[in-house]
C-alpha atoms as a PDB file:
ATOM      1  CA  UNK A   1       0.000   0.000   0.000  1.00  0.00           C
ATOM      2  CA  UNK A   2       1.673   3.372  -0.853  1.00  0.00           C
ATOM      3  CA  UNK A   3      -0.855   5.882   1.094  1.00  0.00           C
ATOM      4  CA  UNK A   4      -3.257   5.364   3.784  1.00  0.00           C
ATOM      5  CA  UNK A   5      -4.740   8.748   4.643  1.00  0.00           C
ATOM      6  CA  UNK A   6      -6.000   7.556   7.772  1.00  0.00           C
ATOM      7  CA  UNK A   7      -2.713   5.651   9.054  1.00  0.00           C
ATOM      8  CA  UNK A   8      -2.393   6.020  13.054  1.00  0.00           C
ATOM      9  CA  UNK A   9       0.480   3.347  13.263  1.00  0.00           C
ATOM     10  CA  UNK A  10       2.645   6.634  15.128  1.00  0.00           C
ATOM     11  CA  UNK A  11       1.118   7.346  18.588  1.00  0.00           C
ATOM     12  CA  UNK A  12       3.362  10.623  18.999  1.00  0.00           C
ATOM     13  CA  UNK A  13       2.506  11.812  15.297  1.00  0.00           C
ATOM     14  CA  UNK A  14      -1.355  10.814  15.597  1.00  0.00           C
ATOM     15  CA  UNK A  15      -1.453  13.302  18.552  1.00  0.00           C
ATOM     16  CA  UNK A  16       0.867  15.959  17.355  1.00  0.00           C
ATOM     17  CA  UNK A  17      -1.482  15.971  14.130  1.00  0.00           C
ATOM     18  CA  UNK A  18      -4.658  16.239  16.114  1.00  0.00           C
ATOM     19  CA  UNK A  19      -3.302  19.113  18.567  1.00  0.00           C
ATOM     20  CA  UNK A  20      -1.790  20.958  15.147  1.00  0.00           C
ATOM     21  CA  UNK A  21      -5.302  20.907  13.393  1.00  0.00           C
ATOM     22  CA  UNK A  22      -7.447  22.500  17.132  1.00  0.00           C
ATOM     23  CA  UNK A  23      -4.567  25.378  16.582  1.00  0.00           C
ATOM     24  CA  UNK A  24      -4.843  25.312  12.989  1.00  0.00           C
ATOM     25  CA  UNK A  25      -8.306  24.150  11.496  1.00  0.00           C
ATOM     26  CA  UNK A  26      -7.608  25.001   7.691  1.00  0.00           C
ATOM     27  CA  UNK A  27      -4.685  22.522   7.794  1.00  0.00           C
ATOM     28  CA  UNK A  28      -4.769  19.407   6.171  1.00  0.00           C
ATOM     29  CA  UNK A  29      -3.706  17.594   9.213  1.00  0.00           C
ATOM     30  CA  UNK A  30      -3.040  14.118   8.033  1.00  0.00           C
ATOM     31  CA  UNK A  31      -0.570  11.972   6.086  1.00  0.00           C
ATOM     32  CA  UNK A  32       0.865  13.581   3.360  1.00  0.00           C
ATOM     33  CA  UNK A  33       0.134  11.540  -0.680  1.00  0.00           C
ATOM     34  CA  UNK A  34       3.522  11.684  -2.664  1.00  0.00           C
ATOM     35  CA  UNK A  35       2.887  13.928  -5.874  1.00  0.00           C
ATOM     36  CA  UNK A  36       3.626  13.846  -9.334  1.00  0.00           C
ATOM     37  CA  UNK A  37       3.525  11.114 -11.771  1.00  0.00           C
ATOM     38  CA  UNK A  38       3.211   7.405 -11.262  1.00  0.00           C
ATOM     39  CA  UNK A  39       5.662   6.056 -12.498  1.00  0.00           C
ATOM     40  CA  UNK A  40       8.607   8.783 -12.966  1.00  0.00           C
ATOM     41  CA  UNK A  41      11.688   8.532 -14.499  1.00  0.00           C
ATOM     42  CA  UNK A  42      12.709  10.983 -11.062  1.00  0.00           C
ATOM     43  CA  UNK A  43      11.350   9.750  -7.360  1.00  0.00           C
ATOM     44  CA  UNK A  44      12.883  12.609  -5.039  1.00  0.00           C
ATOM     45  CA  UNK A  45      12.759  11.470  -1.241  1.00  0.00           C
ATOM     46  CA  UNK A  46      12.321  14.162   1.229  1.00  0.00           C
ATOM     47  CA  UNK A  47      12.413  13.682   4.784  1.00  0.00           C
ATOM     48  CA  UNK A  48       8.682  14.503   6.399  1.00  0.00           C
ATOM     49  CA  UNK A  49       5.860  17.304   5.882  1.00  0.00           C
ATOM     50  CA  UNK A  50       6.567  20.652   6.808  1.00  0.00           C
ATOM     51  CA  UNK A  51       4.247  21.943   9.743  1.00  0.00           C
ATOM     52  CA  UNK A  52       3.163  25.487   7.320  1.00  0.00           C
ATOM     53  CA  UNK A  53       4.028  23.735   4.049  1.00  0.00           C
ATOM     54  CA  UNK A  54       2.932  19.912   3.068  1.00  0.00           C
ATOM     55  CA  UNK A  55       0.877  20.027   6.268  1.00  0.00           C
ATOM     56  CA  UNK A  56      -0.684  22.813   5.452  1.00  0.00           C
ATOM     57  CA  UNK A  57      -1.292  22.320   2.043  1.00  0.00           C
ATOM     58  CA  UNK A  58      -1.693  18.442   1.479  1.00  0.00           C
ATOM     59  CA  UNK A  59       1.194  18.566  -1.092  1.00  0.00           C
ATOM     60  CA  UNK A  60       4.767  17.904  -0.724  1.00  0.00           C
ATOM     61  CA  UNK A  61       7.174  21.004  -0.675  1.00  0.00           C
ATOM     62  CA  UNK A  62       4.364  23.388  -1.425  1.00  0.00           C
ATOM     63  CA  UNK A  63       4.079  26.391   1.020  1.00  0.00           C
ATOM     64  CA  UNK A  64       7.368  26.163   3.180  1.00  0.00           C
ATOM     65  CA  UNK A  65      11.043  27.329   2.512  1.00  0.00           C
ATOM     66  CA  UNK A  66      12.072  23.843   1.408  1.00  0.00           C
ATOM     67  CA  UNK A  67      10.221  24.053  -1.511  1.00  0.00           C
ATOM     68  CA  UNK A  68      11.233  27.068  -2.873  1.00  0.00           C
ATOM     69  CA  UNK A  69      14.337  25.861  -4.191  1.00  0.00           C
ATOM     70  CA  UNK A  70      13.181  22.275  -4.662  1.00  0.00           C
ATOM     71  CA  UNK A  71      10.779  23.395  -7.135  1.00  0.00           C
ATOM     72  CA  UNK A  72      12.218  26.588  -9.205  1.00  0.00           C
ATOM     73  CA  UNK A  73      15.209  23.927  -9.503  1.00  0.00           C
ATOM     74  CA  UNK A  74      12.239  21.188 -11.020  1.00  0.00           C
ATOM     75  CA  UNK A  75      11.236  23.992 -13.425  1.00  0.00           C
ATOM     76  CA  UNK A  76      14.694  25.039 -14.406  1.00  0.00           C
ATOM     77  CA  UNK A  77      15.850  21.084 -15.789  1.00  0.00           C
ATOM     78  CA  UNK A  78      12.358  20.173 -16.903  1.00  0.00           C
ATOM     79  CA  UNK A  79      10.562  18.491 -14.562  1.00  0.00           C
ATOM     80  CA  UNK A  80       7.770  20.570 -14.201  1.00  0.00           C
ATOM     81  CA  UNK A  81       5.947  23.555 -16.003  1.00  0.00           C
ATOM     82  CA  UNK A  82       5.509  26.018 -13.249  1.00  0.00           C
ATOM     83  CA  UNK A  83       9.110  27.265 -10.742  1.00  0.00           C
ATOM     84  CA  UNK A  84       6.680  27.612  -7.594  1.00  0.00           C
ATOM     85  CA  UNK A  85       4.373  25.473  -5.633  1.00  0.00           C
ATOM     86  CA  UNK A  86       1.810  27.550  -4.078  1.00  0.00           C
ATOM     87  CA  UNK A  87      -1.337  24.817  -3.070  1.00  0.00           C
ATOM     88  CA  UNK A  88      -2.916  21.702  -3.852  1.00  0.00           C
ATOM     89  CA  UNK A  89      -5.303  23.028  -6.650  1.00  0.00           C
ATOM     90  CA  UNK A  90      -2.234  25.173  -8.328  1.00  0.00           C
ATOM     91  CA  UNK A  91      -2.040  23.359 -11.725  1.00  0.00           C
ATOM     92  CA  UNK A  92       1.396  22.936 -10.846  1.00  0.00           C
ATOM     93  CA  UNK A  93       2.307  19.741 -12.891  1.00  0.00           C
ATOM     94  CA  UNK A  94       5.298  17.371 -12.205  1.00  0.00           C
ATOM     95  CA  UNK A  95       6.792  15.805 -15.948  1.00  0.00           C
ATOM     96  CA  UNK A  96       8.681  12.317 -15.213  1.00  0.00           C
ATOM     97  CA  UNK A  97       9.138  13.333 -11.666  1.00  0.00           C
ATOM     98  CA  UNK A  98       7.395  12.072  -8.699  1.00  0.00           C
ATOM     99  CA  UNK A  99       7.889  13.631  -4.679  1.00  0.00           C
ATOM    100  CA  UNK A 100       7.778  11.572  -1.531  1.00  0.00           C
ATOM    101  CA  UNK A 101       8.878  11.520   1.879  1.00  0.00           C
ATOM    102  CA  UNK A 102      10.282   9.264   4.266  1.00  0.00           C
ATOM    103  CA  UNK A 103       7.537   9.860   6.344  1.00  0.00           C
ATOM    104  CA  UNK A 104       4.412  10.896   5.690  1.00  0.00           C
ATOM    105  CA  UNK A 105       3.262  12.596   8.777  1.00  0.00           C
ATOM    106  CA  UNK A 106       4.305  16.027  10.527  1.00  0.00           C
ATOM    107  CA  UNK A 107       6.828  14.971  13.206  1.00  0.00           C
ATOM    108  CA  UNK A 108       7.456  17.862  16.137  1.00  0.00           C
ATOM    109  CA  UNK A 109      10.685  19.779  15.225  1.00  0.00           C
ATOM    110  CA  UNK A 110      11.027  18.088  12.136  1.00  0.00           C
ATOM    111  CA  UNK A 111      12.228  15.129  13.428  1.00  0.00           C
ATOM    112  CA  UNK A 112      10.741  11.616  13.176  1.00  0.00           C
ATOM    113  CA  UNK A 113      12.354   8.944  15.128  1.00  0.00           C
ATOM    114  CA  UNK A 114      13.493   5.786  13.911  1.00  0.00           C
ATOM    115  CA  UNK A 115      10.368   3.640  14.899  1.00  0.00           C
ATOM    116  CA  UNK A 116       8.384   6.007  13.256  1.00  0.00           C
ATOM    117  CA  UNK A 117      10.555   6.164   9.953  1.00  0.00           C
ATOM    118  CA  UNK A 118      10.589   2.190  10.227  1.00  0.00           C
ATOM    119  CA  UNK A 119       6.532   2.533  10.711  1.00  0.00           C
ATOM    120  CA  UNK A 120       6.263   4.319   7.751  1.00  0.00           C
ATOM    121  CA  UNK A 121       8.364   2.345   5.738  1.00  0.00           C
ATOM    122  CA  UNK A 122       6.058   0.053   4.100  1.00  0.00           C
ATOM    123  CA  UNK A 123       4.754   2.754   2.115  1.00  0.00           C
ATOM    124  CA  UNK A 124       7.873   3.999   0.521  1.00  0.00           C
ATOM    125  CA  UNK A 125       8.799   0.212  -0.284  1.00  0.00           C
ATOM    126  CA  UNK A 126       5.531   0.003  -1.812  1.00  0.00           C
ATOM    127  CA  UNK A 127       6.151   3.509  -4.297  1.00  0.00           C
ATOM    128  CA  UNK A 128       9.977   1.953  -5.120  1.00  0.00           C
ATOM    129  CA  UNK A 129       8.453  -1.160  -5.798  1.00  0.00           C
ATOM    130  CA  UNK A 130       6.365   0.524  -8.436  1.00  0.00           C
ATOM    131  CA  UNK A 131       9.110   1.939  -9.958  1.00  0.00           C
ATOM    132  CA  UNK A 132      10.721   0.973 -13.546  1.00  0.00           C
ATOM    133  CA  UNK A 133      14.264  -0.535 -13.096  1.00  0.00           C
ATOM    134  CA  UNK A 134      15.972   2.577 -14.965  1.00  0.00           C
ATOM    135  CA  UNK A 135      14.536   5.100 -12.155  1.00  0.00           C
ATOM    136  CA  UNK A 136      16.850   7.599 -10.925  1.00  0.00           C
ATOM    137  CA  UNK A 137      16.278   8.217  -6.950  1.00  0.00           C
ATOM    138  CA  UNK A 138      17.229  11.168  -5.224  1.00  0.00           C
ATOM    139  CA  UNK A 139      17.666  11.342  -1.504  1.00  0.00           C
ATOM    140  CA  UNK A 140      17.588  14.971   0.540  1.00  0.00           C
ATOM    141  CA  UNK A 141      19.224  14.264   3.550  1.00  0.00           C
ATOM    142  CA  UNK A 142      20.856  11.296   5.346  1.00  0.00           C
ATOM    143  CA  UNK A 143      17.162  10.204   6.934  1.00  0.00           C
ATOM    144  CA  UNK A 144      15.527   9.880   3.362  1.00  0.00           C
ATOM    145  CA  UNK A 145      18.893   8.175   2.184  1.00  0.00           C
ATOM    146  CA  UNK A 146      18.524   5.329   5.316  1.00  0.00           C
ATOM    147  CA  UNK A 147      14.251   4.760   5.055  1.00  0.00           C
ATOM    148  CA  UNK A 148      15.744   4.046   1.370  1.00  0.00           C
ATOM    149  CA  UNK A 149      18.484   1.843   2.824  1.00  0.00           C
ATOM    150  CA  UNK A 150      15.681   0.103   5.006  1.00  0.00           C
ATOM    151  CA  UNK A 151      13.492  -0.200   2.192  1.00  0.00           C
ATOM    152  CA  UNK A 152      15.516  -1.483   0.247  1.00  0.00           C
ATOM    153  CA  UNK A 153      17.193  -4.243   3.041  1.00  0.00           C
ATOM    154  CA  UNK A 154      20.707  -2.609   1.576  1.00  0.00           C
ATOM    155  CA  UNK A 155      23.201  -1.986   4.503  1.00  0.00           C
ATOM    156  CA  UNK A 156      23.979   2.198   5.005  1.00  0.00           C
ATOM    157  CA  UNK A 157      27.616   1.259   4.963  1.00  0.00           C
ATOM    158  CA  UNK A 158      27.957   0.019   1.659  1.00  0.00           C
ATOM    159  CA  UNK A 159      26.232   3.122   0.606  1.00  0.00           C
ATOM    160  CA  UNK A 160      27.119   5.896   2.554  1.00  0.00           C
ATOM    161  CA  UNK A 161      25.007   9.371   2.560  1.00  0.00           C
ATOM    162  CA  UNK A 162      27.427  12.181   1.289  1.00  0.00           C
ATOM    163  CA  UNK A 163      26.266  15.256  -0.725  1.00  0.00           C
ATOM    164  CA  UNK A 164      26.552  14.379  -4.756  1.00  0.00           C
ATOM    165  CA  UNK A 165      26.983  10.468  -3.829  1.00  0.00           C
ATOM    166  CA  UNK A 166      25.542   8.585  -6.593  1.00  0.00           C
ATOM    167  CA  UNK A 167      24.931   4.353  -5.865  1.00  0.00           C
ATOM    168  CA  UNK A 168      24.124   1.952  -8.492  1.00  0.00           C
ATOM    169  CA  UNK A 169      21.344  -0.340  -6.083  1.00  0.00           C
ATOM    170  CA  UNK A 170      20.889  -4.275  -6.195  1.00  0.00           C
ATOM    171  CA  UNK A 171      17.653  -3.590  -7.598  1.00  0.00           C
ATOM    172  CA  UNK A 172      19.190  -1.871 -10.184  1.00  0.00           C
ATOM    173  CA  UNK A 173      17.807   1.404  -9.358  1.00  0.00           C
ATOM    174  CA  UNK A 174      20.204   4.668  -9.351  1.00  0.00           C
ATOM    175  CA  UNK A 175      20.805   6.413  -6.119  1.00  0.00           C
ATOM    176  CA  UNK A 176      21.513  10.589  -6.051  1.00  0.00           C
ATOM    177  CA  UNK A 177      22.363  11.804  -2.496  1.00  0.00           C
ATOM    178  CA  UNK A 178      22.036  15.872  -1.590  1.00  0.00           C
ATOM    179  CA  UNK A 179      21.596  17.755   1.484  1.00  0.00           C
ATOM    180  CA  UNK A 180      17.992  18.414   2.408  1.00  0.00           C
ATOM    181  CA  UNK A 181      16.836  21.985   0.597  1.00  0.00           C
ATOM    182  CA  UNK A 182      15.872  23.114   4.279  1.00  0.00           C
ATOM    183  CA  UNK A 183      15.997  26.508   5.536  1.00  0.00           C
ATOM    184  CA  UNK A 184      18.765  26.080   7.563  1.00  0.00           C
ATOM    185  CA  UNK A 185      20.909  24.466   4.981  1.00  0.00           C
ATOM    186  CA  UNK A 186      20.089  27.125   2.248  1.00  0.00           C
ATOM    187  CA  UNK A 187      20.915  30.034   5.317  1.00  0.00           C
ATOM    188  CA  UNK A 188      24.040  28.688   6.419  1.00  0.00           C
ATOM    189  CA  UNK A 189      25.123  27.733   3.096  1.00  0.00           C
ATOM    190  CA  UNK A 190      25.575  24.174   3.765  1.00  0.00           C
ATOM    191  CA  UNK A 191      23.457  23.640   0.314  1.00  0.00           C
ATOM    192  CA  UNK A 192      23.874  26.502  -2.094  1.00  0.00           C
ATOM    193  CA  UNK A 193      22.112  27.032  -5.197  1.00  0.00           C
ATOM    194  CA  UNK A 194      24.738  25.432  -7.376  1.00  0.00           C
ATOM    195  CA  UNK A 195      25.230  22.612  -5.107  1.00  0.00           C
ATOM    196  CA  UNK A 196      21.843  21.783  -5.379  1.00  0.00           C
ATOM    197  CA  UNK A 197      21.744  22.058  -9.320  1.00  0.00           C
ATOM    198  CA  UNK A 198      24.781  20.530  -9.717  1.00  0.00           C
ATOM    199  CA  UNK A 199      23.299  17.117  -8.496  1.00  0.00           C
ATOM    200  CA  UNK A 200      20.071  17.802 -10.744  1.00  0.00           C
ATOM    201  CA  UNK A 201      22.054  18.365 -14.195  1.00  0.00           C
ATOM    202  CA  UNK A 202      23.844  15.479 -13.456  1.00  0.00           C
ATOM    203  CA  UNK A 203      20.625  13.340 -12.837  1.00  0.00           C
ATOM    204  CA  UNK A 204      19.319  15.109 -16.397  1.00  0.00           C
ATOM    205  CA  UNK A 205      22.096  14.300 -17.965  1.00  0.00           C
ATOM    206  CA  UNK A 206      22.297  10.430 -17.176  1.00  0.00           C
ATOM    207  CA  UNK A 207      18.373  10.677 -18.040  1.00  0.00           C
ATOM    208  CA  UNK A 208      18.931  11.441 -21.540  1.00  0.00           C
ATOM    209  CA  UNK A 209      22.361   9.418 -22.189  1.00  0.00           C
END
């Protein structure tokens, strides 16, 4: 199963969603669908929803800082037909590119632990399952790049997270590691611009050789 909007496997998350919706009652408030295409040339794996972006919104990246870049970087290679993702009902359109995240639910402070990654693991195996055997995966962040480890049953030290790491995978699927596209990374300059495109034209270019 790749989405369950009414998954409560998470205790802590089930409660910090129904807390976040009695302070906010516009917000969609529940596990977040991946978006984009079903079966992409480009899965990109982020880490969880955003508590004023993908929580707020229902779509991944849409309405926080993370997916400013994110998705004026899509726009700029080809992968979608708009640079910014405003809400759900945007036409924004994704072209051979799918988003996900390694879990699906807002975690407090942005930081799931690992039950709850390992909790919501079946549904990312379930979207790489789905995938064609020429896919190109992206990872932002080391958490994405383990729940795809997990998913996977591949051991993190044969493929170790590291900005612009690229793994060939047992299931013949191509791994692309970055830093996350998260405010602080973009502020401090731990991910700049170029950084960030520099992973994508190298993921276009091995798309079209």
């Amino acid at each position: 199963m790749e989405y369950n909007v009414n998954c409560k496997k998470c205790n802590r998350l089930n409660h910090f969603l129904l807390s976040t919706k009695e302070k906010y009652p516009t917000y969609f408030c529940k596990p977040i669908p991946a978006f984009g295409e079903k079966n992409p040339g480009l899965l990109i794996v982020g880490l969880a929803p955003g508590m004023h972006g993908a929580n707020n919104t229902g779509r991944p990246f849409t309405g926080d800082h993370a997916g400013i870049l994110l998705y004026e970087t899509l726009y700029k290679f080809g992968f979608s037909n708009k640079p910014v993702s405003i809400s759900y009902d945007d036409d924004l359109i994704l072209k051979n590119c799918r988003i996900t995240n390694a879990v699906k639910c807002l975690p407090p402070e942005n930081k799931p632990t690992l039950e709850e990654v390992r909790n919501c693991n079946s549904f990312l195996k379930a979207e790489i399952d789905n995938l064609p055997s020429n896919t190109i995966v992206i990872a932002l962040g080391s958490i994405a790049h383990n729940a795809l480890m997990i998913a996977l049953d591949c051991k993190k030290n044969k493929y170790k997270f590291s900005h612009g790491g690229r793994h060939v995978l047992p299931n013949k699927l191509v791994l692309y590691n970055s830093y996350h596209c998260s405010r602080y990374n973009t502020q401090t300059r731990r991910l700049t611009v170029k950084m960030f495109e520099d992973i994508f034209l190298s993921i276009k270019n091995e798309m079209e050789n």
